[in-house]
N, C-alpha and C. Protein backbone atom coordinates (compact mmCIF):
# COMPACT_ATOMS: atom_id res chain seq x y z
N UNK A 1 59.88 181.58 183.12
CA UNK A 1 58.43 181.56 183.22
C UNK A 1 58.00 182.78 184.03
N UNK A 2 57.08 183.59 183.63
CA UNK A 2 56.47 184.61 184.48
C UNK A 2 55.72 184.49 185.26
N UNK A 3 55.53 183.23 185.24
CA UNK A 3 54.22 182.96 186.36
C UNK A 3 53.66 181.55 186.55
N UNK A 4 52.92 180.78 187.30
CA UNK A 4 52.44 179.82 187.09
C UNK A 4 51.04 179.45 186.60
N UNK A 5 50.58 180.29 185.64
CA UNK A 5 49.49 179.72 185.22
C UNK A 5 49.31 179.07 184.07
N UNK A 6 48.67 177.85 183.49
CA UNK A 6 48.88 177.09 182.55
C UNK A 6 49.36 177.85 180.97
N UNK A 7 48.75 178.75 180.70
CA UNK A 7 49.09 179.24 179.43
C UNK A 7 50.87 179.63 179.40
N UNK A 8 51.21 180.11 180.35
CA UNK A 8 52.49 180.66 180.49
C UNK A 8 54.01 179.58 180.63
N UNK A 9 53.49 178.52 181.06
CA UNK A 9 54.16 177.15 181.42
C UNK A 9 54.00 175.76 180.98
N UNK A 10 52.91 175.65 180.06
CA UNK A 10 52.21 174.82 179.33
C UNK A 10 53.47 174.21 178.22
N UNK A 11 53.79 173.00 178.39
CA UNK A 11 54.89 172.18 177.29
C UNK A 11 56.32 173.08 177.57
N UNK A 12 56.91 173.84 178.84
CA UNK A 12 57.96 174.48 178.48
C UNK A 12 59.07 173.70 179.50
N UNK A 13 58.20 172.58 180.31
CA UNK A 13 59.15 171.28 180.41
C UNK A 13 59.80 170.68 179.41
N UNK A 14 59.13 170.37 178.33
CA UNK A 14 59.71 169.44 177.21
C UNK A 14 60.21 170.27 176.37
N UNK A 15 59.78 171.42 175.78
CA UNK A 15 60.60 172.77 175.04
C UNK A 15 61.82 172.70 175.77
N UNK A 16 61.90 173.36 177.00
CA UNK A 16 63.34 172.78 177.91
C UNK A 16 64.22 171.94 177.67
N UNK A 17 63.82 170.86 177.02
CA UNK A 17 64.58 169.69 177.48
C UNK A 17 65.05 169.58 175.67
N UNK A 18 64.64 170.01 174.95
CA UNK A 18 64.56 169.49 173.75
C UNK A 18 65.71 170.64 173.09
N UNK A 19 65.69 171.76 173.68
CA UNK A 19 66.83 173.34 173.33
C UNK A 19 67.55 172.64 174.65
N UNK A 20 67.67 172.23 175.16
CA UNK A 20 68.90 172.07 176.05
C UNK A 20 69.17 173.06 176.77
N UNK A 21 67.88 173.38 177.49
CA UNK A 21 68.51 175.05 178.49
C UNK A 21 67.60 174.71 179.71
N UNK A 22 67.55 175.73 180.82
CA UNK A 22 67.32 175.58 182.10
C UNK A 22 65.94 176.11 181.97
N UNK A 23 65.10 176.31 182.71
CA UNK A 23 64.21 176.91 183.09
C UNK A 23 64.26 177.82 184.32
N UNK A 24 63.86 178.96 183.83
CA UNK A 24 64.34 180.15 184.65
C UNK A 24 62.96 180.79 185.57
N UNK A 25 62.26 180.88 187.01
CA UNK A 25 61.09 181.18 187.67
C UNK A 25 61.52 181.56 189.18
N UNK A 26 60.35 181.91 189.45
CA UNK A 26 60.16 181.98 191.24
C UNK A 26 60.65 180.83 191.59
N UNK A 27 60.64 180.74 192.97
CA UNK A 27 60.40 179.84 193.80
C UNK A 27 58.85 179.56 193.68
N UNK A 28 58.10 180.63 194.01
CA UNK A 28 56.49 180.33 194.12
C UNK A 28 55.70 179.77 193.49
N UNK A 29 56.12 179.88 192.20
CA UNK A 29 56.06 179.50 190.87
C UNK A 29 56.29 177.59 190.67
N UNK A 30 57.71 177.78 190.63
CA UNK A 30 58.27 176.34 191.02
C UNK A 30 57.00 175.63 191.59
N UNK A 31 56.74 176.38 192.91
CA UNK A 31 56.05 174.97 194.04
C UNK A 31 54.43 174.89 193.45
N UNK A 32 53.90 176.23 192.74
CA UNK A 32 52.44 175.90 192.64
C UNK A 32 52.26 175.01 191.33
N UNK A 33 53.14 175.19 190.51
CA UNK A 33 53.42 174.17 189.39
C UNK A 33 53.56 172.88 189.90
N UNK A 34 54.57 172.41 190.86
CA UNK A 34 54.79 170.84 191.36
C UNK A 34 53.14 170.68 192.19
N UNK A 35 52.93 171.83 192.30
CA UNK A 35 51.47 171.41 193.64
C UNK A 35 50.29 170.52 192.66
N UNK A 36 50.42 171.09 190.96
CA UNK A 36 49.75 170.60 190.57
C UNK A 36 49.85 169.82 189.49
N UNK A 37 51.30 169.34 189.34
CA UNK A 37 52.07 168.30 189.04
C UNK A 37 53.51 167.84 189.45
N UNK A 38 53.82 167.12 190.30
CA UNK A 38 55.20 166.96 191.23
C UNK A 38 55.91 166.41 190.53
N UNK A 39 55.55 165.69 188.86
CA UNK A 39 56.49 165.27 188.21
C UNK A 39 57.33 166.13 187.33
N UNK A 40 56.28 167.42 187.27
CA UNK A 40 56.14 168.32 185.69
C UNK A 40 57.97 168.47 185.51
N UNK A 41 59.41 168.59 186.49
CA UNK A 41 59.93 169.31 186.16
C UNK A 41 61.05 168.19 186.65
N UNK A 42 60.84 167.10 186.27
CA UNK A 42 61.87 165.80 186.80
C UNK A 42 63.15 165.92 185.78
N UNK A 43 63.50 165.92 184.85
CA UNK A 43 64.34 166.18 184.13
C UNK A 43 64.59 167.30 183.61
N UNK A 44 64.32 168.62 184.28
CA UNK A 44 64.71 169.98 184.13
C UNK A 44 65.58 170.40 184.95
N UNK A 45 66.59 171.19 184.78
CA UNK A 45 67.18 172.22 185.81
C UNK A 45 66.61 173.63 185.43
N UNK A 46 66.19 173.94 187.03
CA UNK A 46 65.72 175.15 187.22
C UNK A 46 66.49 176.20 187.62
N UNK A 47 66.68 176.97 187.50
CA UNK A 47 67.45 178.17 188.37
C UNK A 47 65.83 179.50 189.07
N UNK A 48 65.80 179.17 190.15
CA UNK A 48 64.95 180.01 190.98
C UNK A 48 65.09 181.62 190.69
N UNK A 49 64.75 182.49 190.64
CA UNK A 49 65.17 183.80 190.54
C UNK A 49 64.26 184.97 191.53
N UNK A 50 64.94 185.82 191.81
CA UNK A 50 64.93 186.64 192.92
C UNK A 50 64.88 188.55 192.02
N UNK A 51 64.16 188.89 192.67
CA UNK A 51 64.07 190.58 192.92
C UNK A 51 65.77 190.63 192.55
N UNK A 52 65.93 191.41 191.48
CA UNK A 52 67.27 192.00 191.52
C UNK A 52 68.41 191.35 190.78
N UNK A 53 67.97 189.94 191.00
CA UNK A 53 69.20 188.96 190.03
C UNK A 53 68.97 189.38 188.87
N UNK A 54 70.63 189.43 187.89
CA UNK A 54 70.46 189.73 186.98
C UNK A 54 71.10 188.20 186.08
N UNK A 55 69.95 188.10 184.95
CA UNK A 55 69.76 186.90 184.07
C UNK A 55 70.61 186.32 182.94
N UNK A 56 71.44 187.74 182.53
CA UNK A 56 72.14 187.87 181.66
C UNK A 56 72.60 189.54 181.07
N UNK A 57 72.77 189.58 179.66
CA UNK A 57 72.94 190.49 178.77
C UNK A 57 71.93 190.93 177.92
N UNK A 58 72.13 192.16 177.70
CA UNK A 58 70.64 192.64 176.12
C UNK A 58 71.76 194.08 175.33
N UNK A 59 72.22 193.98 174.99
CA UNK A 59 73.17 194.94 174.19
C UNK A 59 74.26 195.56 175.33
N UNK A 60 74.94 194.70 175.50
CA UNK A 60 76.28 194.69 176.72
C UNK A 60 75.30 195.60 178.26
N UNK A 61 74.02 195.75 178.01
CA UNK A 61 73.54 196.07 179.83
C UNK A 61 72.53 194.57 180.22
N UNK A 62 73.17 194.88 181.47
CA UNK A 62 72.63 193.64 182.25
C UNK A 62 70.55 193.69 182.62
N UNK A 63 69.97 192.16 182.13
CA UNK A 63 68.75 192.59 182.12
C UNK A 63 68.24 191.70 183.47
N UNK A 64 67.45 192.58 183.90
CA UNK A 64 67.13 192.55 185.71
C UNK A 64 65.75 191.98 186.06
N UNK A 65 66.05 190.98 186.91
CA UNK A 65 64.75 190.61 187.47
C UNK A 65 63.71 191.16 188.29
N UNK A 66 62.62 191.54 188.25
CA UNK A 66 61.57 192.53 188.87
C UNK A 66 60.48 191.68 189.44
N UNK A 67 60.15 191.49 190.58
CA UNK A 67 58.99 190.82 191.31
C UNK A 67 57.86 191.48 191.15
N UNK A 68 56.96 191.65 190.37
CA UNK A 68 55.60 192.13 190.33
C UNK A 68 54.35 191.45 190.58
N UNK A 69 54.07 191.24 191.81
CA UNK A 69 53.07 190.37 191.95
C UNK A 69 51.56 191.06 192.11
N UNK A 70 50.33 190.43 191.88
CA UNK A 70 49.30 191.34 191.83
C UNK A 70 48.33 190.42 190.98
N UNK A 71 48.36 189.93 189.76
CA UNK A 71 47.72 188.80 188.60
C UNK A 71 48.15 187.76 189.12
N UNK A 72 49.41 187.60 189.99
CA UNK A 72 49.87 186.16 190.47
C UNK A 72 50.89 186.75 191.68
N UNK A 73 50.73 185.72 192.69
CA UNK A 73 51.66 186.17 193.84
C UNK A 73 53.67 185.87 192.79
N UNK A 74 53.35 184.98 192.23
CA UNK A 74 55.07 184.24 191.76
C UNK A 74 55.28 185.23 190.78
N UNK A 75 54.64 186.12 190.02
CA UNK A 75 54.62 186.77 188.51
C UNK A 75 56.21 187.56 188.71
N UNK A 76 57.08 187.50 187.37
CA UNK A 76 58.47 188.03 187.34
C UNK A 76 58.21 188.94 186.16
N UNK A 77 59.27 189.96 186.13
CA UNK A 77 59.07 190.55 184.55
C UNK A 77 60.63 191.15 184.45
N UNK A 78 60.91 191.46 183.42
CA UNK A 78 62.15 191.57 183.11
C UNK A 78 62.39 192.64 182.17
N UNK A 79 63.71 193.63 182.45
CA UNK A 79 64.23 194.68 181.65
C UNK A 79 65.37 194.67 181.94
N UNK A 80 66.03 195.28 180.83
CA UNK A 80 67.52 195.71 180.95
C UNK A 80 67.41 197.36 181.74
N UNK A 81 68.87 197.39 182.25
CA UNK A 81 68.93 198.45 183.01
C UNK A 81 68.63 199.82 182.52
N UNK A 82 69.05 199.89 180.85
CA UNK A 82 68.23 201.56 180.64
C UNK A 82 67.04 201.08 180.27
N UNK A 83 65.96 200.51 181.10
CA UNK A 83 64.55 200.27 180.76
C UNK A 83 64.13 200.80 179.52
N UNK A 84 64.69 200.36 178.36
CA UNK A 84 64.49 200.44 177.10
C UNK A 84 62.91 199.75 176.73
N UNK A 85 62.83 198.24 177.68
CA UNK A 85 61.89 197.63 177.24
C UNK A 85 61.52 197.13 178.73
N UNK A 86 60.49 196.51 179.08
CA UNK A 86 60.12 195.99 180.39
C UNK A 86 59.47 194.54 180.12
N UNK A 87 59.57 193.64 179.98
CA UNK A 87 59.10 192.38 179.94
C UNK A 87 57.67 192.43 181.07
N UNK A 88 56.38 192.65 181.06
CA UNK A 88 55.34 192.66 182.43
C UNK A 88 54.75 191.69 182.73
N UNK A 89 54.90 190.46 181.83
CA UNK A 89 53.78 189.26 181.93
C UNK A 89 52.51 189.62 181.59
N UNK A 90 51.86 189.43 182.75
CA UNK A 90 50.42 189.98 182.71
C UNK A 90 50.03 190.99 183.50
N UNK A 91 50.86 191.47 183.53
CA UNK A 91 50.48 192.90 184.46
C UNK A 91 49.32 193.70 183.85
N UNK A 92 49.53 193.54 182.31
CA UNK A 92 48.37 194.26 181.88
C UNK A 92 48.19 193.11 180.14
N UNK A 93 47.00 193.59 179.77
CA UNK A 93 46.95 192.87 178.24
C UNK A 93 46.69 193.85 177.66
N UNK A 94 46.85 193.54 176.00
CA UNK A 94 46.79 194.51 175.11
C UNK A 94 45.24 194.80 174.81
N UNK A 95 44.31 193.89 175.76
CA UNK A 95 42.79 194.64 174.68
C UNK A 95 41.86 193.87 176.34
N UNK A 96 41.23 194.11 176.98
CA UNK A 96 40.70 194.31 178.35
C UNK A 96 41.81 194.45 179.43
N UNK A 97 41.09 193.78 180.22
CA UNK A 97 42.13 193.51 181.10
C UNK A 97 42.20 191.99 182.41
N UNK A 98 43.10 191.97 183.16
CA UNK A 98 43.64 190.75 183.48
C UNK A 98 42.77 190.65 185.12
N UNK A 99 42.89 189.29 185.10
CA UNK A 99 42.29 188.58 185.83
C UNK A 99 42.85 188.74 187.46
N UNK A 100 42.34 189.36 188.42
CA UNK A 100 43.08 189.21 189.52
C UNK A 100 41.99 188.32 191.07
N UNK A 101 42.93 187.34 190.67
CA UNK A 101 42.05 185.98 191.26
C UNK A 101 42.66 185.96 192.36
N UNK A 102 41.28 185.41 193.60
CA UNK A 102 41.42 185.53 194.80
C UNK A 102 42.55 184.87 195.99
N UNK A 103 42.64 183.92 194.98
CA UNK A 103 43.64 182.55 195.25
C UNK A 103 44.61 182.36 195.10
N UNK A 104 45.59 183.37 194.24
CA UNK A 104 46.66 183.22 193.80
C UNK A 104 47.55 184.98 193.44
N UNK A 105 45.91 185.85 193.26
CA UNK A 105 45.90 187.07 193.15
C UNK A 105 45.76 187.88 194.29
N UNK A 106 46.24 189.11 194.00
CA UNK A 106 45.87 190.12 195.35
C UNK A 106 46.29 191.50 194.64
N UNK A 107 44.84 192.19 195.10
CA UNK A 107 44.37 193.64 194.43
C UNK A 107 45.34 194.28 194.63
N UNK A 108 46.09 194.66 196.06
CA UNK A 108 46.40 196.08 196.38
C UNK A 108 48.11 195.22 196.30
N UNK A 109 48.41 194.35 195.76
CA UNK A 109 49.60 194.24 195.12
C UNK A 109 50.01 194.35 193.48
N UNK A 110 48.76 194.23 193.04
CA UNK A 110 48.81 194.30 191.46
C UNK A 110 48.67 195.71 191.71
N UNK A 111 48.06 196.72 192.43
CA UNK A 111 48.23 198.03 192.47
C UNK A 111 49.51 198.66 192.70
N UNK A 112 50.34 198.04 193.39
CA UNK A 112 51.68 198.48 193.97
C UNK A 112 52.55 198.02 192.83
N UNK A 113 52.09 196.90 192.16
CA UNK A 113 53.22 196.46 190.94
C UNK A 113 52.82 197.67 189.58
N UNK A 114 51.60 197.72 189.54
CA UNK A 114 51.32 199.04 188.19
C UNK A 114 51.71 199.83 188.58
N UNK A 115 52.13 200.55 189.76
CA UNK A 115 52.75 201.94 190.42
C UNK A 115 53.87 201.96 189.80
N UNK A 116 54.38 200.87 190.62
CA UNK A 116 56.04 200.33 190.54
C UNK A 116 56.65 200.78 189.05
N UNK A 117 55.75 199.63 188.08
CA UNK A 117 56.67 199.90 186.82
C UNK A 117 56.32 201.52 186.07
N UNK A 118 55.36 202.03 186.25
CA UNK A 118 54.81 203.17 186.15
C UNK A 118 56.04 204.05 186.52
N UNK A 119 56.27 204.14 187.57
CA UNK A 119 57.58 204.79 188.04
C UNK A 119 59.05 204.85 187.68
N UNK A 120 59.15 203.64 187.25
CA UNK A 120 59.79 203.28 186.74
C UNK A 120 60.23 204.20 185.17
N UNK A 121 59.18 203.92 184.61
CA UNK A 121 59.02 204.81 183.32
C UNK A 121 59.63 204.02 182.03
N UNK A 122 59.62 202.48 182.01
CA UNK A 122 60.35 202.08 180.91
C UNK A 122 59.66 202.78 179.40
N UNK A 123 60.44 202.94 178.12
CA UNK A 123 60.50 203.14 177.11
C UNK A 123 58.95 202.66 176.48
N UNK A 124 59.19 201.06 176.42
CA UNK A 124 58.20 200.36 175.94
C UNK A 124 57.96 198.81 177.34
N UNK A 125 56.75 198.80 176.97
CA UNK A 125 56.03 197.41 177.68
C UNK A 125 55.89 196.60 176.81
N UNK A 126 55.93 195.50 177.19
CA UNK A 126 55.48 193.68 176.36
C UNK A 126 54.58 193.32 177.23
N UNK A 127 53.58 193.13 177.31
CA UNK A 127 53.02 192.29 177.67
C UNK A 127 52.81 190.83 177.26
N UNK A 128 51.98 189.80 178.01
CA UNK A 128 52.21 188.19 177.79
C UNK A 128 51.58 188.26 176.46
N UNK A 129 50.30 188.89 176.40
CA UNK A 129 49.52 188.42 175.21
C UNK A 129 49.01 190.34 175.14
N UNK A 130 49.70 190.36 173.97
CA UNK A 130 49.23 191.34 173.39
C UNK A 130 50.47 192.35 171.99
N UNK A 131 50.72 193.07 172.05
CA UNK A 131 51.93 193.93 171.50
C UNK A 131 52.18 194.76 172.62
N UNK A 132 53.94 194.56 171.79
CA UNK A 132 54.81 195.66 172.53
C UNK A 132 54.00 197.14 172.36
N UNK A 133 53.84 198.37 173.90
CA UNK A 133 53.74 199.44 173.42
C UNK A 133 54.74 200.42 173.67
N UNK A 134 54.63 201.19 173.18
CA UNK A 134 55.81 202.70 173.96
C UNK A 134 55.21 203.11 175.02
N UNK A 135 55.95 203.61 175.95
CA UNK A 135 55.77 204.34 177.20
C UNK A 135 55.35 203.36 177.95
N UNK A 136 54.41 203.98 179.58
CA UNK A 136 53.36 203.18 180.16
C UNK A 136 51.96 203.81 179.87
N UNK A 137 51.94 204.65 178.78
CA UNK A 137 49.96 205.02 178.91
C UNK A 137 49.77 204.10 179.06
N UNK A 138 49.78 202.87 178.68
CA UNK A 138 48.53 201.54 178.97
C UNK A 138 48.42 201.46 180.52
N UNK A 139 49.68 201.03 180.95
CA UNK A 139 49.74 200.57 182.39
C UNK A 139 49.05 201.87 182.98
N UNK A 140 49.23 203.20 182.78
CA UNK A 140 48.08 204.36 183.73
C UNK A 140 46.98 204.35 183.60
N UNK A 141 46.23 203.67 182.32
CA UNK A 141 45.39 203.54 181.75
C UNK A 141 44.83 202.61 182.75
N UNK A 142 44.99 201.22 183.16
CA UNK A 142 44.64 200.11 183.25
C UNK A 142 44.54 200.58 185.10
N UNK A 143 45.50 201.35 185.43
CA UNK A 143 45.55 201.63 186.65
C UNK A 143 44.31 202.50 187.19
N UNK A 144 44.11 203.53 186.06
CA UNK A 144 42.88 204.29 186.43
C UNK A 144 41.83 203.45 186.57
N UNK A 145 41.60 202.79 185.02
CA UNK A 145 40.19 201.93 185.09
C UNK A 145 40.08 201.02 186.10
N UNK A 146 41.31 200.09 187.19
CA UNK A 146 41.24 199.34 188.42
C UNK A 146 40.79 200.63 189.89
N UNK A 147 41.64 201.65 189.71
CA UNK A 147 40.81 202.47 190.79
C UNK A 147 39.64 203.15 190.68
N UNK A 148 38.57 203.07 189.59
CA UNK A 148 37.52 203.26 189.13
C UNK A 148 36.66 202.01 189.48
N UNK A 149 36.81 201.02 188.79
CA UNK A 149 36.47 199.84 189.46
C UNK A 149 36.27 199.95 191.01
N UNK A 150 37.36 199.87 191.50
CA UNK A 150 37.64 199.47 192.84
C UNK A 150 36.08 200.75 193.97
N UNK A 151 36.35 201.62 193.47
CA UNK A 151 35.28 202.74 194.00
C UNK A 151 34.15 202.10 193.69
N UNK A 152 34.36 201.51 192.30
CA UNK A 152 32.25 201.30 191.99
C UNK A 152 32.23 200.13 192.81
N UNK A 153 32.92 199.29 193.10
CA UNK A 153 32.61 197.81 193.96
C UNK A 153 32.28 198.92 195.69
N UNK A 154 32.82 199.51 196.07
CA UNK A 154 32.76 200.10 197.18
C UNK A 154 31.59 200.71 197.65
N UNK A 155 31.28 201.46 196.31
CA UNK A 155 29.91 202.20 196.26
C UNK A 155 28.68 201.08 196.46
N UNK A 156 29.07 200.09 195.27
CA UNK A 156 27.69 198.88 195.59
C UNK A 156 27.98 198.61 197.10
N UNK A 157 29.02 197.84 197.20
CA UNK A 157 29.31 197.53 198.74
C UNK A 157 28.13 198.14 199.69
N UNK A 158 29.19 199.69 199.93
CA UNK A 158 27.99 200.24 200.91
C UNK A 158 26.69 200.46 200.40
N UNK A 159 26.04 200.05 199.63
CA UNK A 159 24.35 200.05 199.15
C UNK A 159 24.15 198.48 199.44
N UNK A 160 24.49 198.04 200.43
CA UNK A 160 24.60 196.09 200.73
C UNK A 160 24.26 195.56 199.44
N UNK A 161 25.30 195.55 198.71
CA UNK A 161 24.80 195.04 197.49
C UNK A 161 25.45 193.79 197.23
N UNK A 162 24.98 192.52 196.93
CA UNK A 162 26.06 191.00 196.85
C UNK A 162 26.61 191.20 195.86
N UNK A 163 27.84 190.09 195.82
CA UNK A 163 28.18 189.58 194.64
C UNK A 163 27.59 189.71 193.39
N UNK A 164 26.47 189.04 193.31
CA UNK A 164 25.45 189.06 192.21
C UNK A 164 25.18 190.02 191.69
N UNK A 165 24.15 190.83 193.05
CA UNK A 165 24.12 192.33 192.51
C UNK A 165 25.11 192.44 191.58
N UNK A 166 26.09 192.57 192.13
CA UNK A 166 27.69 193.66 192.01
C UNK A 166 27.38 193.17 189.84
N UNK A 167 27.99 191.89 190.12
CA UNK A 167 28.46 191.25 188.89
C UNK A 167 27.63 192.17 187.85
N UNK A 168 26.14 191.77 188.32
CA UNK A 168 24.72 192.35 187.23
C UNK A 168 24.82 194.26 186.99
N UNK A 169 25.21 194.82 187.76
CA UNK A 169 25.20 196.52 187.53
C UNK A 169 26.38 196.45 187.15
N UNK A 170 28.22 196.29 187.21
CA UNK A 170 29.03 196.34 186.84
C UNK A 170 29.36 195.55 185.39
N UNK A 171 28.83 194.57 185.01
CA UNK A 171 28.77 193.96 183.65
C UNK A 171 27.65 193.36 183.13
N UNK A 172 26.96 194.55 182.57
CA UNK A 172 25.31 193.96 182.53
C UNK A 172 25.86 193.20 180.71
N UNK A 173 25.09 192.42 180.95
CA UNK A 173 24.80 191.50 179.38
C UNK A 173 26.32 190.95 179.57
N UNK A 174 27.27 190.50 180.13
CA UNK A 174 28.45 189.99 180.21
C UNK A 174 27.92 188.30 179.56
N UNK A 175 29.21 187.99 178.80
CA UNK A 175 29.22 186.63 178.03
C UNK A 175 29.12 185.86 179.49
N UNK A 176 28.66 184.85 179.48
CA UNK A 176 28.22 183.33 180.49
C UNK A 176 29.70 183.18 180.85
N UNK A 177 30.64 182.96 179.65
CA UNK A 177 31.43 182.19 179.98
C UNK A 177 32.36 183.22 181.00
N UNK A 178 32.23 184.45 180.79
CA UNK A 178 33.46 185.37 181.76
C UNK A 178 32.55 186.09 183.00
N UNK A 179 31.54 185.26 183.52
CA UNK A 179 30.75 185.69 184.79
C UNK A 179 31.74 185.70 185.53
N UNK A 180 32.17 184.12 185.63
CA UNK A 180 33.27 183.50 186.83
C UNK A 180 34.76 184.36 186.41
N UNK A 181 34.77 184.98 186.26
CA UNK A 181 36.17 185.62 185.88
C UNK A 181 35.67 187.28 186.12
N UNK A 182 34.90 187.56 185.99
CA UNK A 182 34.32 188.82 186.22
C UNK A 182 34.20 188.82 188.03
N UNK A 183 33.66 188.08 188.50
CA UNK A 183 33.57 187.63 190.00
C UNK A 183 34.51 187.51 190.15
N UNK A 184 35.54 186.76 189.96
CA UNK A 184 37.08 186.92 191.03
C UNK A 184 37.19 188.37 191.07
N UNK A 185 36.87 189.10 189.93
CA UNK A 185 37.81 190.80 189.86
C UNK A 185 36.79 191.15 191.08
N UNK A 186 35.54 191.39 191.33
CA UNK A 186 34.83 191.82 192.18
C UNK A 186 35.25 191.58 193.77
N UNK A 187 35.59 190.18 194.09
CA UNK A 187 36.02 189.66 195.09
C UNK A 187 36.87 190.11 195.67
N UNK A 188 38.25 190.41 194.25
CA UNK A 188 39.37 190.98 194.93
C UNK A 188 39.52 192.07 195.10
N UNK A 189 38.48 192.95 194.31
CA UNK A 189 38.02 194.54 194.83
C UNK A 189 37.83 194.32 196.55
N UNK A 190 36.64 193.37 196.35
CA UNK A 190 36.31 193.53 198.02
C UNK A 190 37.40 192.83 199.15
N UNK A 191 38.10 191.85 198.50
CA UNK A 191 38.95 191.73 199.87
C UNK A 191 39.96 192.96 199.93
């Protein structure tokens, strides 16, 4: 699991149980899942995973666990050692971009994780929901448009500008339903 948020973990208790295999996550992950169901994982074995453990095989090289947190404090992503491919979760999506919520998210770590794999330089990215691409243009892409962002929240900022403000000049005519999702990104600009 890359993370604990419902789309990503949703029925992969009983998928689990039904292929006869373990379930592979954080620790952090693990606990915010039991936080919000303590039964969800009663007949699963889990194996916890760590920065660096390696999971298995992908064409005789070993493929490596990577802590990228930033969309989620627990978020994992995975590549084999000639970073042929990078597994990112949600580090980024294939068509806007991802949610970095106050509660579970944190700005200037999802900044340090887009650096990270950026540096990295894998081949191609997967993201959770979207297509595989080549290179990281997306991820520099997504990185610019967050430190662009991050300046225009700053700029309102110092013009004492609220929340509201912020939301209304940064996404004017925005759908109802992605106000509240538009506001966490603002929030976590400002914390």
């Amino acid at each position: 699991l890359t993370h604990q948020h419902p789309d990503h973990y949703q029925f992969s208790n009983k998928l689990a149980l039904d292929l006869k295999v373990p379930l592979y996550m954080s620790a952090k992950c693990r606990d915010r899942i039991l936080r919000k169901d303590k039964d969800y994982f009663n007949d699963n074995e889990i194996h916890i995973l760590r920065e660096g453990d390696v999971i298995g095989t992908w064409l005789t090289e070993d493929v490596i666990v990577y802590e990228t947190p930033g969309h989620d404090e627990s978020q994992l992503s995975l590549a084999p050692t000639s970073l042929r491919w990078f597994i990112v979760g949600d580090l980024f999506q294939g068509r806007g971009t991802v949610v970095i919520g106050t509660d579970e998210g944190d700005m200037a770590a999802y900044f340090k994780s887009l650096k990270r794999v950026i540096s990295l330089g894998p081949a191609c990215v997967i993201p959770s929901h979207g297509i595989p691409l080549g290179g990281v243009v997306q991820l520099e892409l997504t990185l610019s448009h967050r430190i662009a962002r991050e300046q225009q929240v700053l700029d309102l900022a110092l013009k004492k500008m609220d929340e509201s403000q912020m939301l209304n000049m940064i996404y004017p005519g925005l759908d109802e339903k992605a106000r509240p999702l538009a506001r966490e990104n603002i929030r976590s600009h400002l914390k």
